[in-house]
PDB file of N, CA and C in Angstrom:
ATOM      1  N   UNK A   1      87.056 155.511 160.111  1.00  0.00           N
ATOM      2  CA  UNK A   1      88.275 154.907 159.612  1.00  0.00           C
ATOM      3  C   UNK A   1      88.067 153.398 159.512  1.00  0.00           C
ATOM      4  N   UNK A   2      88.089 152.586 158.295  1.00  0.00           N
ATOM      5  CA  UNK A   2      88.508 151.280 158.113  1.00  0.00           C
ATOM      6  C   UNK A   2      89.497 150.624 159.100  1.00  0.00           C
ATOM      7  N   UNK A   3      88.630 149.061 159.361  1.00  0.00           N
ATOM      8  CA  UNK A   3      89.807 148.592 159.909  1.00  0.00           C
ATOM      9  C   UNK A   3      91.087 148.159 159.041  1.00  0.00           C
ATOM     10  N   UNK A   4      92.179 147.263 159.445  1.00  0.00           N
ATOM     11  CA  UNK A   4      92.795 147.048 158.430  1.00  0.00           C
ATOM     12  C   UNK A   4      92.554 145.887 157.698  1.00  0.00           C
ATOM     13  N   UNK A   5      91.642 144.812 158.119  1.00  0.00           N
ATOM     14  CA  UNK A   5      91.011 143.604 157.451  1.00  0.00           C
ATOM     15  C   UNK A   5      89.664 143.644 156.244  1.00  0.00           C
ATOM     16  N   UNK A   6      89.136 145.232 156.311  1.00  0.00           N
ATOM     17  CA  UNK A   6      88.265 145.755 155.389  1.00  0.00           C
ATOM     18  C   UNK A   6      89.039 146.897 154.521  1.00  0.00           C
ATOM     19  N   UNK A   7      90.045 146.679 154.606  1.00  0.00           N
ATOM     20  CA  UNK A   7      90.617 147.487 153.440  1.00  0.00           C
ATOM     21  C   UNK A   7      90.720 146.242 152.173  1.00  0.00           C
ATOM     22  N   UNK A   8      90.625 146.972 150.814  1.00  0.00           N
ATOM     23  CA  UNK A   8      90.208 146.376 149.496  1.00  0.00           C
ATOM     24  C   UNK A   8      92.050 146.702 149.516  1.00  0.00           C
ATOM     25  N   UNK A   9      92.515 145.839 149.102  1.00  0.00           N
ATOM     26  CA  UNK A   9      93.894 146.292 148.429  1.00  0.00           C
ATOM     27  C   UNK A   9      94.216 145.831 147.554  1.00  0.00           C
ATOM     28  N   UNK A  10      94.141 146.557 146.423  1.00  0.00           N
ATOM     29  CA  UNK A  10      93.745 146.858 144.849  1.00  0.00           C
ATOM     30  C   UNK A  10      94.937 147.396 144.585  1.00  0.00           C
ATOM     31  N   UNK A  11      95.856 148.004 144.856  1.00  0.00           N
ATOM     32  CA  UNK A  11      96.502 148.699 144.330  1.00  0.00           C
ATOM     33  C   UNK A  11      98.225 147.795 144.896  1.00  0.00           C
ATOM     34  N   UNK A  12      98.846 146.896 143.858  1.00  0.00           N
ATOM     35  CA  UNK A  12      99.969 146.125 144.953  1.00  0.00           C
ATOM     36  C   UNK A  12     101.365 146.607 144.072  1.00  0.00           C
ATOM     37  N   UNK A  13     101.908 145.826 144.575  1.00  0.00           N
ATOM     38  CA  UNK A  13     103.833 146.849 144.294  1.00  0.00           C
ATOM     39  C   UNK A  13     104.175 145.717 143.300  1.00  0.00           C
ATOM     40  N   UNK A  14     104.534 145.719 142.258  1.00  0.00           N
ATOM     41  CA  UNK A  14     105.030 145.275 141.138  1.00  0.00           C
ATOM     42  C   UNK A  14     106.679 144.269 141.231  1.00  0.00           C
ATOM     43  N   UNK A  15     107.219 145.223 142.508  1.00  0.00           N
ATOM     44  CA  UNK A  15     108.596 144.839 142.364  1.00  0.00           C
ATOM     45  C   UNK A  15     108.999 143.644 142.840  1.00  0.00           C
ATOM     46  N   UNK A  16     110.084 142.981 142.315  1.00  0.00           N
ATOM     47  CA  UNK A  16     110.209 141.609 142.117  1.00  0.00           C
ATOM     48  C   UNK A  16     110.323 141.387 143.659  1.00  0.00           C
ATOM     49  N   UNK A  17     109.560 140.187 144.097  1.00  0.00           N
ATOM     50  CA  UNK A  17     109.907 139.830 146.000  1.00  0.00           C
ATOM     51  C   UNK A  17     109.474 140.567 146.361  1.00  0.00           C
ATOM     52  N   UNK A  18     108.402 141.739 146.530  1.00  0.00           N
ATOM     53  CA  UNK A  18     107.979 142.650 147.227  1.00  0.00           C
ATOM     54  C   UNK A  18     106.206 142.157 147.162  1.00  0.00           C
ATOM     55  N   UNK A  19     105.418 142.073 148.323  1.00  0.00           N
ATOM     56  CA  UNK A  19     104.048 141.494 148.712  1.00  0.00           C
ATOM     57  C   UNK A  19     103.308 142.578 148.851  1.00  0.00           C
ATOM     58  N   UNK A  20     103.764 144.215 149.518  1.00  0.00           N
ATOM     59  CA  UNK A  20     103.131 144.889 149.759  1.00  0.00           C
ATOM     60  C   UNK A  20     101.492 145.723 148.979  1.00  0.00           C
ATOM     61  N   UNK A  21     100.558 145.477 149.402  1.00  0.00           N
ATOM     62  CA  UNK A  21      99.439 145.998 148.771  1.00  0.00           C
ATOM     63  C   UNK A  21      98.874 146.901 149.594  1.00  0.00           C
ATOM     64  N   UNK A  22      98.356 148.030 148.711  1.00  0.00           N
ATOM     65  CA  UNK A  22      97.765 149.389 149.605  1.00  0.00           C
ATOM     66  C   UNK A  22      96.554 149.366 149.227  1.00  0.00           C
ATOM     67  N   UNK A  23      95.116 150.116 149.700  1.00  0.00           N
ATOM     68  CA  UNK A  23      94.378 150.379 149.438  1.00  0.00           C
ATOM     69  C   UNK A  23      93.927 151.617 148.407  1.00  0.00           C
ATOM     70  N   UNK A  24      94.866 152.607 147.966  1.00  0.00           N
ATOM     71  CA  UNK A  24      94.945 153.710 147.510  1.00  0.00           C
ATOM     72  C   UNK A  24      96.120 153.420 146.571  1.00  0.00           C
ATOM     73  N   UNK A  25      95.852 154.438 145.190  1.00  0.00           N
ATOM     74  CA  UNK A  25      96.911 154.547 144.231  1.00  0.00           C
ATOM     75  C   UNK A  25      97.875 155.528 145.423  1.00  0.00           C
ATOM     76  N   UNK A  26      97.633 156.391 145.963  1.00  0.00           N
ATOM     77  CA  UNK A  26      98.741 157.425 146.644  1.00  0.00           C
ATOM     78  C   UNK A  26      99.501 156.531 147.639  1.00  0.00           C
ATOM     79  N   UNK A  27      99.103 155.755 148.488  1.00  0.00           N
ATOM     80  CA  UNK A  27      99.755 154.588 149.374  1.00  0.00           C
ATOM     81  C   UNK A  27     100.530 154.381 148.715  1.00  0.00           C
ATOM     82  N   UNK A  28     100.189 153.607 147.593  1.00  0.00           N
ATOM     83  CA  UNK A  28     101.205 152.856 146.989  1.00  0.00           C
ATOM     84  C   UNK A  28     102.441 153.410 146.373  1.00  0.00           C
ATOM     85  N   UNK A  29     102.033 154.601 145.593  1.00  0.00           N
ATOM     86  CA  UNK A  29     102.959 155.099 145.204  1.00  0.00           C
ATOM     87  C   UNK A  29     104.047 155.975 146.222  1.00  0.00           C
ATOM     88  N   UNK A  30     103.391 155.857 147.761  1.00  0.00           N
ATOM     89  CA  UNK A  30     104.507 156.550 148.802  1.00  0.00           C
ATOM     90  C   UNK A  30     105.422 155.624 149.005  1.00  0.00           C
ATOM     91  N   UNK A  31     104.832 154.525 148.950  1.00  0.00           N
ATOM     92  CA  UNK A  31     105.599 152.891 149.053  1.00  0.00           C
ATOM     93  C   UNK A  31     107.161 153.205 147.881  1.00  0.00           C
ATOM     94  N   UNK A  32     106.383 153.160 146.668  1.00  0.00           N
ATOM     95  CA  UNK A  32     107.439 152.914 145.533  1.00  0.00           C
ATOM     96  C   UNK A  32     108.316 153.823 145.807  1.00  0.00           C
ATOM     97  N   UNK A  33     108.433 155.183 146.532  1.00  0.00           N
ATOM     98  CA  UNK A  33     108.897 156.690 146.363  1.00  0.00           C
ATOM     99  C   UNK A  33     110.178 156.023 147.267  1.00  0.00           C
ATOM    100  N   UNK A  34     109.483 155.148 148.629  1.00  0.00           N
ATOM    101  CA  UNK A  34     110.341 155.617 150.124  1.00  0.00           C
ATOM    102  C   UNK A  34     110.977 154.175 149.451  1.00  0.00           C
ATOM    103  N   UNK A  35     110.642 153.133 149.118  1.00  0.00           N
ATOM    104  CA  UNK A  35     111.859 151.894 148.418  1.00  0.00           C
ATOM    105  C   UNK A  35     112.319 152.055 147.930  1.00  0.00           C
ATOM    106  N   UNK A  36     112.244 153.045 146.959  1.00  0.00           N
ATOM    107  CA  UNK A  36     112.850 152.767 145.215  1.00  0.00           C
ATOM    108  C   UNK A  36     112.470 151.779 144.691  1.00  0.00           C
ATOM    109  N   UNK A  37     111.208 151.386 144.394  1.00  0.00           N
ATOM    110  CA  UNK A  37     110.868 149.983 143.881  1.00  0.00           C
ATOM    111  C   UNK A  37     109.970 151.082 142.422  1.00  0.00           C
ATOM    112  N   UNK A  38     110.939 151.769 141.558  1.00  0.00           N
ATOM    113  CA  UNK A  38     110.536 151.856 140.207  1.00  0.00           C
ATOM    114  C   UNK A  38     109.623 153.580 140.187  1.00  0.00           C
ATOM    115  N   UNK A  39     109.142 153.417 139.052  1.00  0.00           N
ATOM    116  CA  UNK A  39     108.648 154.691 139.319  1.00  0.00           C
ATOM    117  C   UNK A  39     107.378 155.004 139.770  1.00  0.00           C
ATOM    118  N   UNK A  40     106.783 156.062 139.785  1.00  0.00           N
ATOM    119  CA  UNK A  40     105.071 155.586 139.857  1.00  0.00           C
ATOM    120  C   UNK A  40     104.059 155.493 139.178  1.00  0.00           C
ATOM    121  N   UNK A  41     103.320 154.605 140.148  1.00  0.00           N
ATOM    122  CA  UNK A  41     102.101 154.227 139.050  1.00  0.00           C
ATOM    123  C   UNK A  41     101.383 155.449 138.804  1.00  0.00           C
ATOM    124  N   UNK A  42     100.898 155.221 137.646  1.00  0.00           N
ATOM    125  CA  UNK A  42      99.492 156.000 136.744  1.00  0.00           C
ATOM    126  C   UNK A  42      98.181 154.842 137.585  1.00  0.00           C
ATOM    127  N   UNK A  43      97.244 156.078 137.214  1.00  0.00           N
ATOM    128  CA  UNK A  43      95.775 155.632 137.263  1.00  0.00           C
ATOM    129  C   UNK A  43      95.590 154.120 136.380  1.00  0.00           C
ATOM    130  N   UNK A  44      96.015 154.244 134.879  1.00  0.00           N
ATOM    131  CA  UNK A  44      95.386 153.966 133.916  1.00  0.00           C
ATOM    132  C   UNK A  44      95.994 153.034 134.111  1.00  0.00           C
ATOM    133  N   UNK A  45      97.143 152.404 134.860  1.00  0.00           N
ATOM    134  CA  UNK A  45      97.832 150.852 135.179  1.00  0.00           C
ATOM    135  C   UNK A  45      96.552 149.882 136.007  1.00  0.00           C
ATOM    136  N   UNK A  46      95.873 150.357 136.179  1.00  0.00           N
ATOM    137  CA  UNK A  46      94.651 149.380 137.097  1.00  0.00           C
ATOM    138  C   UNK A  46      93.417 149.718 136.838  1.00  0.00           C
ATOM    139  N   UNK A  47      93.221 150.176 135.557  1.00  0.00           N
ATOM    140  CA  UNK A  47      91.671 150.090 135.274  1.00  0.00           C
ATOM    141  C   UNK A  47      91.149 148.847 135.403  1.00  0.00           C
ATOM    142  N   UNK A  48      91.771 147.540 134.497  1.00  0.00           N
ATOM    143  CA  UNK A  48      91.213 146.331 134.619  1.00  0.00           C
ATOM    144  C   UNK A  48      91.226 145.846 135.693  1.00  0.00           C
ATOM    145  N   UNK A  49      92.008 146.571 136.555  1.00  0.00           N
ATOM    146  CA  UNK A  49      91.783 145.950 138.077  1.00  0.00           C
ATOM    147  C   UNK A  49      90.786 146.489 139.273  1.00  0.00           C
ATOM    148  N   UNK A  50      90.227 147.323 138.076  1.00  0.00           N
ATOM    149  CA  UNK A  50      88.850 148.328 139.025  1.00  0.00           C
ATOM    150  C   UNK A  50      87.781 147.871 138.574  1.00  0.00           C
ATOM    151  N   UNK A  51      87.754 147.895 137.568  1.00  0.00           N
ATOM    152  CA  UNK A  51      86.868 146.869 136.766  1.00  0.00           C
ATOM    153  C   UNK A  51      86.256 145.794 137.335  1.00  0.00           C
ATOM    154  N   UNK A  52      87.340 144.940 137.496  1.00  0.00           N
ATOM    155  CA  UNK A  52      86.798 143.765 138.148  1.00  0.00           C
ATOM    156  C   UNK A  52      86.368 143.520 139.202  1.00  0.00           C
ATOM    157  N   UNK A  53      87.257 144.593 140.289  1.00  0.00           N
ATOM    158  CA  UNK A  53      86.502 144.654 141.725  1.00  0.00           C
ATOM    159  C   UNK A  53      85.608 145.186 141.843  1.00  0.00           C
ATOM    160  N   UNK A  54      85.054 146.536 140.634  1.00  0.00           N
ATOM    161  CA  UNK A  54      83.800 146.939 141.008  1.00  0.00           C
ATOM    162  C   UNK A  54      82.578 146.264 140.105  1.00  0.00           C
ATOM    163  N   UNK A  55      83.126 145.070 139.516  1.00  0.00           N
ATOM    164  CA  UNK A  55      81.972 143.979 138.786  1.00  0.00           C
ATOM    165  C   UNK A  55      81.850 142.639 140.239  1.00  0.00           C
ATOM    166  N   UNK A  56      83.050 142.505 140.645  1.00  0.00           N
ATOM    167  CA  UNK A  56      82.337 141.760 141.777  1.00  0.00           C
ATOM    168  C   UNK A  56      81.957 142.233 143.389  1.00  0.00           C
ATOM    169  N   UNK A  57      81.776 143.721 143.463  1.00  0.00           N
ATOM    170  CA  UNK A  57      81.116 144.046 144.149  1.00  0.00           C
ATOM    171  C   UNK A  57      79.689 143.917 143.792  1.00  0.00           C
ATOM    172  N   UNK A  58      78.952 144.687 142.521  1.00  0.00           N
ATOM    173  CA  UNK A  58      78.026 144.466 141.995  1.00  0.00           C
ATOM    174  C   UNK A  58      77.370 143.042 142.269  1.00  0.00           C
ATOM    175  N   UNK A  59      78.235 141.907 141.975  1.00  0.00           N
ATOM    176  CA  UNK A  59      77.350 140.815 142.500  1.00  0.00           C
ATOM    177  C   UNK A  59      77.384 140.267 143.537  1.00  0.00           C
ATOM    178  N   UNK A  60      78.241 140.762 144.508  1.00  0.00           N
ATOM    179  CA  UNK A  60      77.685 140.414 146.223  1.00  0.00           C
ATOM    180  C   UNK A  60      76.769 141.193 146.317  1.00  0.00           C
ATOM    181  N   UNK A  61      76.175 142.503 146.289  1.00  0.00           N
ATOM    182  CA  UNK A  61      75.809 143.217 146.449  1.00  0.00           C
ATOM    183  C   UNK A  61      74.141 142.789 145.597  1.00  0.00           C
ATOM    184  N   UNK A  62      73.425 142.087 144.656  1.00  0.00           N
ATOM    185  CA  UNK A  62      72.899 141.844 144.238  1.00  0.00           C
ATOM    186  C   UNK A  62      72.925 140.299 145.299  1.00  0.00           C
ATOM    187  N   UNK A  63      73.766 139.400 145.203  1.00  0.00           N
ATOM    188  CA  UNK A  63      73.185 137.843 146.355  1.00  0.00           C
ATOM    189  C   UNK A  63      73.149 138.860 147.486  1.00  0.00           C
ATOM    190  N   UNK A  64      73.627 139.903 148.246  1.00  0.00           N
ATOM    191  CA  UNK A  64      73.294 140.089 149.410  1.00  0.00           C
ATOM    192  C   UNK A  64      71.320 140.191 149.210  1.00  0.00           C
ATOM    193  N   UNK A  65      71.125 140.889 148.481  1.00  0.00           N
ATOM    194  CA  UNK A  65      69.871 141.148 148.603  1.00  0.00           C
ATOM    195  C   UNK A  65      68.737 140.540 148.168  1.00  0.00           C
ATOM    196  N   UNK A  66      69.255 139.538 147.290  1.00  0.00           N
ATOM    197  CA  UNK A  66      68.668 138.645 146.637  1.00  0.00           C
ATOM    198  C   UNK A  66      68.023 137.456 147.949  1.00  0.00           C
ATOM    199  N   UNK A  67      69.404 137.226 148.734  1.00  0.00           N
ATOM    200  CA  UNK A  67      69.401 136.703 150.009  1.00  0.00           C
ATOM    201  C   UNK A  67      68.171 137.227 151.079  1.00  0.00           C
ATOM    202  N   UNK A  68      68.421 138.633 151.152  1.00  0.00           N
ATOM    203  CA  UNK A  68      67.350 139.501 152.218  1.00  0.00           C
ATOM    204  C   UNK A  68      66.223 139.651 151.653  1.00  0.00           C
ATOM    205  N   UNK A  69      65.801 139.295 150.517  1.00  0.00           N
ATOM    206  CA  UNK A  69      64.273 139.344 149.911  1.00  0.00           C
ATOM    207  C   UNK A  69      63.360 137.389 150.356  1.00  0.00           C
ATOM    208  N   UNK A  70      64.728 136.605 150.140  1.00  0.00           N
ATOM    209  CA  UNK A  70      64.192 135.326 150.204  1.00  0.00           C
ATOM    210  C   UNK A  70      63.753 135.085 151.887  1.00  0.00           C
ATOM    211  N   UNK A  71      64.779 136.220 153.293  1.00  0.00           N
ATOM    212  CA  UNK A  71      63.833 135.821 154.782  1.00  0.00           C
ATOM    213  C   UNK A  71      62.911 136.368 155.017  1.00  0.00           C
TER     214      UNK A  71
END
């Protein structure tokens, strides 16, 4: 189990004044269900937002090792 400081939270609540971010589309959408903060999300609302986190994983993940080849 993740702690809660290594959770990626990718997936956040839309509704106006509301901060909450989950790690999971299902989190989130238990969130929206038990507030009423709208309806729920689709997958296809955060592609560009998968996208990007899994393009800058790719490049930590490339300086990490880039790093461990140079000691």
């Amino acid at each position: 189990r993740r702690k809660y400081e290594e959770i990626e939270r990718q997936y956040a609540c839309r509704w106006n004044g509301c901060e909450k971010a989950y790690g999971t589309l299902s989190h989130l959408n238990v969130h929206v269900i038990n507030k009423n903060h709208g309806k729920r999300r689709e997958p296809k609302e955060f592609e560009e937002t998968r996208k990007i986190l899994q393009a800058r994983k790719q490049q930590e993940e490339g300086t990490r090792k880039a790093d461990e080849e140079r000691q």
